[in-house]
Protein backbone atom coordinates (compact mmCIF):
# COMPACT_ATOMS: atom_id res chain seq x y z
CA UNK A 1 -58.66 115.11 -120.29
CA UNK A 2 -56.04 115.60 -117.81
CA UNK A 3 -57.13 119.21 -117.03
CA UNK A 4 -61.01 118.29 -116.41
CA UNK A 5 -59.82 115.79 -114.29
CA UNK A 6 -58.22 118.60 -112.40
CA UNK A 7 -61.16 120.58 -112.22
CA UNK A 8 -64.04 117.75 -111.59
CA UNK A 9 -61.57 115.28 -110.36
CA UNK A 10 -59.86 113.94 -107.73
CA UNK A 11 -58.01 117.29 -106.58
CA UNK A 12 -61.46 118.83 -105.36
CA UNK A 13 -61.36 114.89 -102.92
CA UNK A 14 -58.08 116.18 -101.69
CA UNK A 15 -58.77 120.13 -100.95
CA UNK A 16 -61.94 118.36 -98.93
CA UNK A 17 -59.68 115.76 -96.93
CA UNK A 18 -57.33 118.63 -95.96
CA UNK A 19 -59.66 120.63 -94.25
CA UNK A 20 -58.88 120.74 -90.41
CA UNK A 21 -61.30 119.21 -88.24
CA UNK A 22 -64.03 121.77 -86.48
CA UNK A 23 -63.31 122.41 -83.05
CA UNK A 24 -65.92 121.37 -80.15
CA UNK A 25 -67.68 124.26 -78.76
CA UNK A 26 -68.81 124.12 -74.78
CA UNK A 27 -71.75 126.21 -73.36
CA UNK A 28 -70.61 127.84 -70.44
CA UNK A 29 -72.52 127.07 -67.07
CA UNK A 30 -74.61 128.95 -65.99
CA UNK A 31 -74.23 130.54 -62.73
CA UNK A 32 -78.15 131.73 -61.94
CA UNK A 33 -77.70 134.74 -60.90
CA UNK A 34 -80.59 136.09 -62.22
CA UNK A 35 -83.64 134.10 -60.34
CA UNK A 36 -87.06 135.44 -60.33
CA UNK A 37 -89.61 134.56 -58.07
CA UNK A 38 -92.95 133.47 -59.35
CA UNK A 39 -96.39 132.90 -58.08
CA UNK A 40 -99.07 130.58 -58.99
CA UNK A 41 -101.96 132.61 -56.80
CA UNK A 42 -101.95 136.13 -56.35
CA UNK A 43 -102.15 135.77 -52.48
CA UNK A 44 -98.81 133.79 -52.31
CA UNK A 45 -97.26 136.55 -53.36
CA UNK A 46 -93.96 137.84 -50.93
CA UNK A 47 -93.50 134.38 -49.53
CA UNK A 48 -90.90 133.48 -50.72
CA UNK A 49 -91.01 129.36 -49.51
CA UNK A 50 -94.45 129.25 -51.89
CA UNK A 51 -92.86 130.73 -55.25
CA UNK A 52 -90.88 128.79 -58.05
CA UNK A 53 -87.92 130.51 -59.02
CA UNK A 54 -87.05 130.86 -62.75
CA UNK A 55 -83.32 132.05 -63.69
CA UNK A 56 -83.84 134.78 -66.37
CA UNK A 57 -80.41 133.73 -68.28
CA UNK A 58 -81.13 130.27 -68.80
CA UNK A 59 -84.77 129.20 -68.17
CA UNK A 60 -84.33 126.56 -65.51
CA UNK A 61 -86.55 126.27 -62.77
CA UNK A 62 -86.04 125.95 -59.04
CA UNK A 63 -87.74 125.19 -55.94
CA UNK A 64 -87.39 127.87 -52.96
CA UNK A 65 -85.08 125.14 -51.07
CA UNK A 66 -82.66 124.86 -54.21
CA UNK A 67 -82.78 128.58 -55.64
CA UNK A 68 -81.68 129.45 -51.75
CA UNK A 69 -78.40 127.82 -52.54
CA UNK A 70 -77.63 130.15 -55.08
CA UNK A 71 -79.20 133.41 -53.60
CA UNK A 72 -77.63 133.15 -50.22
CA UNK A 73 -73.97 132.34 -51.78
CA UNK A 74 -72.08 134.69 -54.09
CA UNK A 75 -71.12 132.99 -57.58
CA UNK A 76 -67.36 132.07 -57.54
CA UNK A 77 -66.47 134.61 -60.40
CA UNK A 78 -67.44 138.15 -57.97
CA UNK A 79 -66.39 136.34 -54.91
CA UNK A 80 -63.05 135.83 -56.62
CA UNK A 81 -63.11 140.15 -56.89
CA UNK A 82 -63.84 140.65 -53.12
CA UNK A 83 -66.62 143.36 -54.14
CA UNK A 84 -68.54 144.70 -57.50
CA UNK A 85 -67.25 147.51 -59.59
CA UNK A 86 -68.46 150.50 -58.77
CA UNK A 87 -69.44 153.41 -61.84
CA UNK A 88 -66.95 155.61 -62.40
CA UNK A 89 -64.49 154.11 -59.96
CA UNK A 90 -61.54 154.95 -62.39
CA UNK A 91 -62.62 158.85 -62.59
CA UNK A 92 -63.42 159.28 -58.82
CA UNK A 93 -59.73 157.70 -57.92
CA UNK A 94 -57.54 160.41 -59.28
């Protein structure tokens, strides 16, 4: 008996207690740097106060007056560069 109590027992309650808790995952926040402009009528279209704005990487949705606080201001990770990478920087600078 002691052996099946081994294998059905109380060891397989013990293997489960010692597992290690899971870690919490966070999303990252999104910076919208992606917004689109969209139209309800056709002859809207190009003003850019009459469209709602969608960001492409997330799916929220902004008015003209809030998706101008992201499209007029760089997002903090490329102003923290000073300027995009360029293609083939590293080949052109030898």
């Amino acid at each position: 008996m002691g052996v099946l109590k081994k294998v059905f027992g109380h060891e397989d309650e013990k293997q489960a207690d010692a597992t290690p808790p899971v870690a919490e995952v966070h999303e990252p926040v999104c910076p919208h740097t992606a917004l689109a402009p969209h139209w309800d009528n056709p002859e809207d279209m190009g003003k850019g106060e009459l469209a709602t704005y969608t960001c492409e990487a997330c799916g929220e949705k902004f008015s003209y007056s809030q998706a101008q606080q992201y499209l007029n201001q760089p997002p903090a990770a490329l102003a923290s560069v000073g300027r995009a990478p360029q293609p083939y920087d590293d080949e052109h600078s030898r």
